[in-house]
N, C-alpha and C. Protein backbone atom coordinates (compact mmCIF):
# COMPACT_ATOMS: atom_id res chain seq x y z
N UNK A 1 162.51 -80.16 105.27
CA UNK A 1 161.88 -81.02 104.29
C UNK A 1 161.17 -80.12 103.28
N UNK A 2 161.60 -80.27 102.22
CA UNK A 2 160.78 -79.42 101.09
C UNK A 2 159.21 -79.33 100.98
N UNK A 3 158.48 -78.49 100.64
CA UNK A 3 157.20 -78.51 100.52
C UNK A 3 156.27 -79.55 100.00
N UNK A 4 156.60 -80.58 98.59
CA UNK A 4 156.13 -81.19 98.20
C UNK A 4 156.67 -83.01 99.00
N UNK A 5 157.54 -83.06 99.33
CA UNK A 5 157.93 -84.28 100.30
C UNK A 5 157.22 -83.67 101.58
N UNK A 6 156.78 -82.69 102.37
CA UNK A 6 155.97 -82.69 103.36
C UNK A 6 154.86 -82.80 103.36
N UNK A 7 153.98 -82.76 102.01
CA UNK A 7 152.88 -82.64 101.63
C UNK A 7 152.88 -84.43 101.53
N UNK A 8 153.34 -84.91 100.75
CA UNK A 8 153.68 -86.27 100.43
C UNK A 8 153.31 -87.15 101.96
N UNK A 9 154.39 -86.30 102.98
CA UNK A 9 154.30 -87.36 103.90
C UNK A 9 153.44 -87.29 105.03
N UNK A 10 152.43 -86.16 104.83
CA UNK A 10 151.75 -85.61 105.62
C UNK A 10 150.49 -86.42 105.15
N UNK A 11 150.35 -86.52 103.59
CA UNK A 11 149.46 -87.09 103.15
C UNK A 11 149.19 -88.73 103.27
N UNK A 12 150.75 -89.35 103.42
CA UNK A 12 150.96 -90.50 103.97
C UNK A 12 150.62 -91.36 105.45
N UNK A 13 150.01 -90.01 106.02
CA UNK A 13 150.11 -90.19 107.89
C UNK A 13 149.15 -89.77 108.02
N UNK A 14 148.18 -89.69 106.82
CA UNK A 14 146.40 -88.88 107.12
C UNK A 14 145.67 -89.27 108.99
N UNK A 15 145.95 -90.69 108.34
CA UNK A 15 144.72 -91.43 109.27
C UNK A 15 145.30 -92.25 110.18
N UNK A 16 146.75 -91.68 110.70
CA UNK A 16 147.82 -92.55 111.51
C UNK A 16 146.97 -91.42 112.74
N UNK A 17 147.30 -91.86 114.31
CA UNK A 17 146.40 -91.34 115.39
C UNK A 17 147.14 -90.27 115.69
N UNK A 18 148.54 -89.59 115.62
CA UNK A 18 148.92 -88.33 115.80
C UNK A 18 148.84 -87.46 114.42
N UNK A 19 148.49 -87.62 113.45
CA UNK A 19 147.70 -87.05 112.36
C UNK A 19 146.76 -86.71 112.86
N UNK A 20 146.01 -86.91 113.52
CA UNK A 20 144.62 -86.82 114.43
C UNK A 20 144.01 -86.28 115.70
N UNK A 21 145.47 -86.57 116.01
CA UNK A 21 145.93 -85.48 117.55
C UNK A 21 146.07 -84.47 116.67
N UNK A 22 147.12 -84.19 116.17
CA UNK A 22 147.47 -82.41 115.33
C UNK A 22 146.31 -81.91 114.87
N UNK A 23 145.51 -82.34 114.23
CA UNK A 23 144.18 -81.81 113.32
C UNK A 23 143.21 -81.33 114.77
N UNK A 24 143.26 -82.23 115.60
CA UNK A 24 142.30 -81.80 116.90
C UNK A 24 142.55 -80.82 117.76
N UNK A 25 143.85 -80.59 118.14
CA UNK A 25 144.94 -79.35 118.60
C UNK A 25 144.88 -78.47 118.03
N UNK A 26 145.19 -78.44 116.77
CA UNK A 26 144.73 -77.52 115.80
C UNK A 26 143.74 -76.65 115.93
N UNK A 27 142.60 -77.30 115.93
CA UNK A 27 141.01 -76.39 115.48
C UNK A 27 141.08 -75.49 117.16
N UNK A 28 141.92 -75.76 117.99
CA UNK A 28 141.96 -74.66 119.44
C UNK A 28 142.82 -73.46 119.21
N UNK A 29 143.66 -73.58 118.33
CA UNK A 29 144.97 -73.16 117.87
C UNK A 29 145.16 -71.64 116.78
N UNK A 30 145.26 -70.43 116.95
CA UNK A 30 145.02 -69.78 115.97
C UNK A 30 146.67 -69.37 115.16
N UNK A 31 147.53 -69.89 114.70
CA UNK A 31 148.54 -70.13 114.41
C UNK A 31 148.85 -69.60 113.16
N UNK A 32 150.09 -68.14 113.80
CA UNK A 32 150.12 -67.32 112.67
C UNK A 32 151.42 -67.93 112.09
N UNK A 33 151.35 -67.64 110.48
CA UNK A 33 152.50 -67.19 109.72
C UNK A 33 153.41 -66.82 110.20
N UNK A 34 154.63 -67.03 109.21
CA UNK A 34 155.94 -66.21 110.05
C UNK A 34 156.41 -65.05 110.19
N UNK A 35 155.57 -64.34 108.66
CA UNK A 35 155.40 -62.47 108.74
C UNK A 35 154.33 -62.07 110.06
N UNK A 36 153.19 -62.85 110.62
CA UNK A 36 152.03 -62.56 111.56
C UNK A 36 152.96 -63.01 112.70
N UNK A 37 153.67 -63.83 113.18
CA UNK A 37 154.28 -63.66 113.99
C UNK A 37 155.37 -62.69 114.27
N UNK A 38 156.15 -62.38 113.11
CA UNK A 38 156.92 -61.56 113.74
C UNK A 38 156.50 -59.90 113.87
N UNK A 39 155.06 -59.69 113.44
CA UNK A 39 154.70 -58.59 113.85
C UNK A 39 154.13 -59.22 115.40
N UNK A 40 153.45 -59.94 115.61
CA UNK A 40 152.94 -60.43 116.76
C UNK A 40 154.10 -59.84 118.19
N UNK A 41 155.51 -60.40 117.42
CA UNK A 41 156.41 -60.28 118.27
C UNK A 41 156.56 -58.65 118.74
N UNK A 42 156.86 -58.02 117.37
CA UNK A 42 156.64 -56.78 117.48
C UNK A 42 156.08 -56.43 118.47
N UNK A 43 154.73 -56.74 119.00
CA UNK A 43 153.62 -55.77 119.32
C UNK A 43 153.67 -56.67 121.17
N UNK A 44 154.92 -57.49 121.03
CA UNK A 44 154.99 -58.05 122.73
C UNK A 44 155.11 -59.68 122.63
N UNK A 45 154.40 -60.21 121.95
CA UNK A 45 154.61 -61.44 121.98
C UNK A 45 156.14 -62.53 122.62
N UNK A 46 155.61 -63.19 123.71
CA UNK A 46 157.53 -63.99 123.33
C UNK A 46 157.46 -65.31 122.30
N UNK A 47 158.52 -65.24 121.70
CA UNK A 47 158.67 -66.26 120.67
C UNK A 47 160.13 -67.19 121.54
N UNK A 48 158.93 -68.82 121.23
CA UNK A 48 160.05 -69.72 121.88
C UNK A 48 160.53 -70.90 120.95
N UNK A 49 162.00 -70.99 121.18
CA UNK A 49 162.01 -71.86 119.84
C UNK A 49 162.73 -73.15 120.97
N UNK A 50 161.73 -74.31 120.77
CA UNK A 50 162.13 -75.54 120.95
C UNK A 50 162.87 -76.22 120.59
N UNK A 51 163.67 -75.86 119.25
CA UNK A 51 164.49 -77.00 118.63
C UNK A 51 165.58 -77.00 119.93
N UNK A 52 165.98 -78.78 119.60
CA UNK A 52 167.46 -79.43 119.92
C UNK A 52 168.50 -78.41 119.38
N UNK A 53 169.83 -78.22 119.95
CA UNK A 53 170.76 -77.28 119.76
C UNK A 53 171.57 -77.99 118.57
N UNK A 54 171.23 -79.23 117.80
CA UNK A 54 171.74 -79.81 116.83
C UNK A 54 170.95 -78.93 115.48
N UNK A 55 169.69 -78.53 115.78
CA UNK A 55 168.90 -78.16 114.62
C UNK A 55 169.43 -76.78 114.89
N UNK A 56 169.27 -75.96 115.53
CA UNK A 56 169.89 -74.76 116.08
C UNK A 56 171.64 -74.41 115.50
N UNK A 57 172.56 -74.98 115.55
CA UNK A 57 173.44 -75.21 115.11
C UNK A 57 173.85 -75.03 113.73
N UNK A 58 172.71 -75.79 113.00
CA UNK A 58 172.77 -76.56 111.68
C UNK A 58 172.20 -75.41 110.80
N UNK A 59 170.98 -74.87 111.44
CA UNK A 59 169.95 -73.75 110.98
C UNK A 59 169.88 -72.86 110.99
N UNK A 60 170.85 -72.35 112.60
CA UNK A 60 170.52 -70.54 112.99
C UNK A 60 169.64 -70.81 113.73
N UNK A 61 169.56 -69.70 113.91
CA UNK A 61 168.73 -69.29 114.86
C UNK A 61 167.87 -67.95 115.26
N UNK A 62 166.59 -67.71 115.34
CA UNK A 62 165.79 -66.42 115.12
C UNK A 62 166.21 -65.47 116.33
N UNK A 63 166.83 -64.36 115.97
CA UNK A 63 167.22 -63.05 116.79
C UNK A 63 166.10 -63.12 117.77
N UNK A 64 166.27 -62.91 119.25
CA UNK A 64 165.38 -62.86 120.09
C UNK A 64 164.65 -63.61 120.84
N UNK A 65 164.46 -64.57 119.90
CA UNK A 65 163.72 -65.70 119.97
C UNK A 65 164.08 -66.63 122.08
N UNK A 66 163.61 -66.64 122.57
CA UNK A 66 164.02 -67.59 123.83
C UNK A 66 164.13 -68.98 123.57
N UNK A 67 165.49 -69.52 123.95
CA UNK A 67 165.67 -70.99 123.72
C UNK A 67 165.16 -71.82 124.99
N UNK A 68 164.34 -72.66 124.91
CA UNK A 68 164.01 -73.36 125.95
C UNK A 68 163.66 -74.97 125.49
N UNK A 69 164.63 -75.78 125.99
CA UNK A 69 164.46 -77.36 125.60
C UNK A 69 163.33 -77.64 125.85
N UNK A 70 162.61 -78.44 124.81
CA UNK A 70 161.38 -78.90 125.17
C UNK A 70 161.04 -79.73 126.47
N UNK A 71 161.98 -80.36 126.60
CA UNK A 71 161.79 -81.51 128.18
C UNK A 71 161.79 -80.59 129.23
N UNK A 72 161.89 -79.53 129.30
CA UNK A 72 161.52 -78.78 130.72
C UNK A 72 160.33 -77.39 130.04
N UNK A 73 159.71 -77.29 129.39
CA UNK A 73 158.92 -76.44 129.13
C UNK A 73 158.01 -76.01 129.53
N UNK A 74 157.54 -76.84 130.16
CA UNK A 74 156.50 -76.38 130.73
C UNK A 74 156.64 -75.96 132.28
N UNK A 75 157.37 -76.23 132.83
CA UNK A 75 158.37 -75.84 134.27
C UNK A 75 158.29 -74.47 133.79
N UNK A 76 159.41 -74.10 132.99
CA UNK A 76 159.59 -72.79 132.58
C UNK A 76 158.65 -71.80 131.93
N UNK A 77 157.58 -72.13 131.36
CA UNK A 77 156.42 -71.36 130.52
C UNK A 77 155.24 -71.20 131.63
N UNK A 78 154.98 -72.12 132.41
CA UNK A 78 153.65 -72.13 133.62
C UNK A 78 154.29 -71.13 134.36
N UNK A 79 153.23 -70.01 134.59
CA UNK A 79 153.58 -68.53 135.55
C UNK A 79 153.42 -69.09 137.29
N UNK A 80 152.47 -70.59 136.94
CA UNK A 80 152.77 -71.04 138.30
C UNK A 80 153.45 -71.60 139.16
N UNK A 81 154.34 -71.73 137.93
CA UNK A 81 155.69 -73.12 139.10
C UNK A 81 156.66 -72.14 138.93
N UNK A 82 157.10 -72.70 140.43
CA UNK A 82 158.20 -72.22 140.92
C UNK A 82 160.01 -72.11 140.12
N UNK A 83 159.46 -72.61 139.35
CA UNK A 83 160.99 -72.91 138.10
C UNK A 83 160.40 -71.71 136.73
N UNK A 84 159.36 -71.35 136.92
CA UNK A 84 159.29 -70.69 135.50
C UNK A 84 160.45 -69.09 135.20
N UNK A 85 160.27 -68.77 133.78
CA UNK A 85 161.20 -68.00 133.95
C UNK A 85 161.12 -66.42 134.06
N UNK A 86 161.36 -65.50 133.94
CA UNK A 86 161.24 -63.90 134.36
C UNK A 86 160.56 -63.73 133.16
N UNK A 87 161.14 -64.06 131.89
CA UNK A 87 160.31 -63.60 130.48
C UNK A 87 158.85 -64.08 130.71
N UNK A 88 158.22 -64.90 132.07
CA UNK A 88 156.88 -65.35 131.53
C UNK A 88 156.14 -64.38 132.36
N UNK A 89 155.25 -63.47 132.02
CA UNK A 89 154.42 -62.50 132.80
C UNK A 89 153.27 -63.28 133.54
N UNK A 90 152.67 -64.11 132.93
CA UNK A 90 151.28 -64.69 133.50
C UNK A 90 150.63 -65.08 132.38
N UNK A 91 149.17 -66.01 132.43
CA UNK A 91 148.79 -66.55 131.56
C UNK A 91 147.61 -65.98 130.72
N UNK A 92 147.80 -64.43 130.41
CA UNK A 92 147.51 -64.11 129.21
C UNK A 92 148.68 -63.91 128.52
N UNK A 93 149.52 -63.71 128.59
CA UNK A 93 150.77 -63.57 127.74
C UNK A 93 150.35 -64.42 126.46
N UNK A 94 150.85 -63.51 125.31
CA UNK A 94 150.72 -63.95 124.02
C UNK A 94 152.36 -65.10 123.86
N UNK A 95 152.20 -66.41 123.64
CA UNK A 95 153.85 -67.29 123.42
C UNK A 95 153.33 -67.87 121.72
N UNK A 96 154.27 -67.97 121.14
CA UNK A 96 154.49 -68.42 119.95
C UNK A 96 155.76 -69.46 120.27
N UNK A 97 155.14 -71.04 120.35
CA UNK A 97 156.00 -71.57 120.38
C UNK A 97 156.51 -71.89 118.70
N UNK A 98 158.26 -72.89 118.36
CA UNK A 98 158.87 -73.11 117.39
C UNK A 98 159.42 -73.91 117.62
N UNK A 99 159.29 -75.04 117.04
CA UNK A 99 159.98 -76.11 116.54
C UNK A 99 160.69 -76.02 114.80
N UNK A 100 161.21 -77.40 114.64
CA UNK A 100 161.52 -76.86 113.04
C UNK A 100 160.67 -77.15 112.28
N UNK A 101 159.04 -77.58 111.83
CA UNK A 101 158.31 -77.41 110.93
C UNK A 101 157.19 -77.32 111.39
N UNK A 102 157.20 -77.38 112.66
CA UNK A 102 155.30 -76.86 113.10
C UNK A 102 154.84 -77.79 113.61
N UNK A 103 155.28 -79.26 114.12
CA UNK A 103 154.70 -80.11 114.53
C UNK A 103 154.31 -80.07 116.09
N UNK A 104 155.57 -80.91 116.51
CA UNK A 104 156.14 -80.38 117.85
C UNK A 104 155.37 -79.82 118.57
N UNK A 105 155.91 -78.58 118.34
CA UNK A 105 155.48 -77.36 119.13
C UNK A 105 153.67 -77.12 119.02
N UNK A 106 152.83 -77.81 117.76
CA UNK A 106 151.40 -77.69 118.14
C UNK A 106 150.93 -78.48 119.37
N UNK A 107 151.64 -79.73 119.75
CA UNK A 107 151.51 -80.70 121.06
C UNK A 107 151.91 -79.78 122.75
N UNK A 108 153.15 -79.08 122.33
CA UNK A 108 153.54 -78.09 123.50
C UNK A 108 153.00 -77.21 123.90
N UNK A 109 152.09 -76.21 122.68
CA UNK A 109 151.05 -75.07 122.44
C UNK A 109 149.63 -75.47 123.54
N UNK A 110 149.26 -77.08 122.79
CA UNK A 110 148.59 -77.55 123.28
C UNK A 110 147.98 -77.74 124.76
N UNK A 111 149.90 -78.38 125.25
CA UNK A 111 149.81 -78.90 126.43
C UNK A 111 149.96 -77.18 127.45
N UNK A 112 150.63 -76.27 126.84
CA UNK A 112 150.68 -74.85 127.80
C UNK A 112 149.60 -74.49 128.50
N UNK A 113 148.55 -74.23 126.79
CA UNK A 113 147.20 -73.72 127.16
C UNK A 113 146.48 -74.70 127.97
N UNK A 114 146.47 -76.28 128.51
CA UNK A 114 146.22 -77.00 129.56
C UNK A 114 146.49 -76.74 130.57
N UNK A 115 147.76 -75.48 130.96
CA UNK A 115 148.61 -75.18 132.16
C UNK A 115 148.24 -73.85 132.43
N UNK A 116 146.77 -73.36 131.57
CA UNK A 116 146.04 -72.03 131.46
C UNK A 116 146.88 -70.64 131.25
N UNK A 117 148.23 -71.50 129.83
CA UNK A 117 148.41 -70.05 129.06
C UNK A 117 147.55 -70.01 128.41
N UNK A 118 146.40 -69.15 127.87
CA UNK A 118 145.41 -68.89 127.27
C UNK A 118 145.98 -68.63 125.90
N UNK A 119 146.99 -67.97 125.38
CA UNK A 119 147.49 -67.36 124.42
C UNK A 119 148.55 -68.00 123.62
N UNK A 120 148.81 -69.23 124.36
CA UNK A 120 150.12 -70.13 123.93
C UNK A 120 149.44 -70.42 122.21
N UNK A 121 150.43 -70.56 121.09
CA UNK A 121 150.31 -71.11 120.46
C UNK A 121 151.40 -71.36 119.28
N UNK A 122 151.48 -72.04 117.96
CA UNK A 122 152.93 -72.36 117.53
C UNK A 122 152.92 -71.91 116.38
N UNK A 123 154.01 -71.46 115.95
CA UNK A 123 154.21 -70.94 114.32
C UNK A 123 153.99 -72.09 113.34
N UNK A 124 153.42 -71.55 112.56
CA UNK A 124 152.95 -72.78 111.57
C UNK A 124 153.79 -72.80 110.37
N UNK A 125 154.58 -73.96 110.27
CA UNK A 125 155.55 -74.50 109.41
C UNK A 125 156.65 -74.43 110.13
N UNK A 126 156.86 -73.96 111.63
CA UNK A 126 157.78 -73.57 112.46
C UNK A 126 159.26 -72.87 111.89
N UNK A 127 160.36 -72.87 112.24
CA UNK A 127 161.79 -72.64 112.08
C UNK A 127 161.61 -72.79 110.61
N UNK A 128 161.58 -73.89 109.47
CA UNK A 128 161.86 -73.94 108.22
C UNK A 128 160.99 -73.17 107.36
N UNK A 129 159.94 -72.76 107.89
CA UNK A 129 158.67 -71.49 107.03
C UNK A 129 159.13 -69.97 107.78
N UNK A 130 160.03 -69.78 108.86
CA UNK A 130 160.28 -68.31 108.99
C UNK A 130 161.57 -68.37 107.71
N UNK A 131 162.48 -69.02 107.87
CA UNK A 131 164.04 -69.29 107.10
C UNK A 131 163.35 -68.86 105.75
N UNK A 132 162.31 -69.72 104.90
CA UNK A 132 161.70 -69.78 103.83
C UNK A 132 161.00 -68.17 103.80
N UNK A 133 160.55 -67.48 104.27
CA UNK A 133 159.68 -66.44 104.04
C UNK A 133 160.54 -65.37 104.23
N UNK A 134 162.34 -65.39 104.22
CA UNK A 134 163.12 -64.63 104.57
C UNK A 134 163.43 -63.45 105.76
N UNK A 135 162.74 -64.44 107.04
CA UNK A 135 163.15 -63.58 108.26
C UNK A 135 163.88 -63.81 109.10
N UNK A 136 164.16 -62.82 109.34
CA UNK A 136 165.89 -63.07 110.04
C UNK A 136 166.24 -63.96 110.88
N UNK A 137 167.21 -64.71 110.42
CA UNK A 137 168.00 -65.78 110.98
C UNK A 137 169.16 -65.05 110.78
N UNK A 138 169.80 -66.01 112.27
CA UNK A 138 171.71 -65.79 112.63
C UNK A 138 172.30 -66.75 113.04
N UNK A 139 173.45 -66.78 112.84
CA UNK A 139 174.32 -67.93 112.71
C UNK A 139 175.24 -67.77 113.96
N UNK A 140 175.27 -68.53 114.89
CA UNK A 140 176.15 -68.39 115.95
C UNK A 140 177.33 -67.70 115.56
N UNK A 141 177.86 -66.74 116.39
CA UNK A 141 179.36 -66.74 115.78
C UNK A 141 180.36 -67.73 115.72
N UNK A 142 180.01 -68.71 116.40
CA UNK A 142 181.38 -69.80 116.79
C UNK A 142 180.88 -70.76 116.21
N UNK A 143 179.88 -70.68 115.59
CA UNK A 143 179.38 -72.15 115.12
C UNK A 143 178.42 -72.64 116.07
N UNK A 144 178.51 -72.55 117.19
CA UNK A 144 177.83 -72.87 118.49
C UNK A 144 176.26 -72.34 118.53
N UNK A 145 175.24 -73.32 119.17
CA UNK A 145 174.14 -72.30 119.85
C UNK A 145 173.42 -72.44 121.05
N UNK A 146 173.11 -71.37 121.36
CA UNK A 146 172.67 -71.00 122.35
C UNK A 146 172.89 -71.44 123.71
């Protein structure tokens, strides 16, 4: 969604009650950029990108990045359950979750650091502000992802 239709509809949903959830999630939230994340990454961080494999597909997809469907995420991100995955060290680990514009993933960020990742948190403008700020995206080879 372009900048000024997100602004539009963001501005449209001020005082709707998940307008209100996000703003409250938020102020816990220190949520870098997509240049601050990908030094973040640099320096250890894992970066997780939530999108559906339809947006993934359609969009690319960020080199490195761990794909993990949102409906089991937290299985897989909690260092305490028995389903989580090898990439998760424990709950200082720095996670940068991604969705495709930053929404999403502030509710998932949210709900992690409830599951005492301390460090969980989401790229802001998600998938369509890294694409926009020109960092690397790849295109399945087959068309396919992940």
């Amino acid at each position: 969604m372009p900048q000024a239709a997100r602004t539009a509809h963001s501005d449209a949903h001020m005082s709707s009650h998940i307008a209100r959830l996000l703003a409250q999630e938020r102020r816990h939230l220190t949520r870098p950029d997509p240049h601050q994340a990908a030094e973040q990454v640099r320096l250890g961080a894992l970066l997780v990108d939530t999108r559906p494999i339809e947006q993934r597909r359609r969009d690319g997809e960020i080199p490195g990045a761990l794909v993990v469907d949102r409906n089991v995420l937290e299985w897989r991100l909690d260092p305490t359950s028995p389903d989580h995955l090898a990439e998760v060290t424990g709950p200082d680990q720095a996670v940068i979750l991604v969705c495709n514009e930053g929404y999403a993933s502030t509710l998932a960020a949210a709900t992690l650091r409830r599951l005492g990742m301390r460090n969980a948190t989401d790229l802001d403008g998600g998938f369509q502000a890294w694409a926009a700020a020109g960092l690397p995206v790849q295109r399945p080879p087959d068309g396919s992802a992940g």
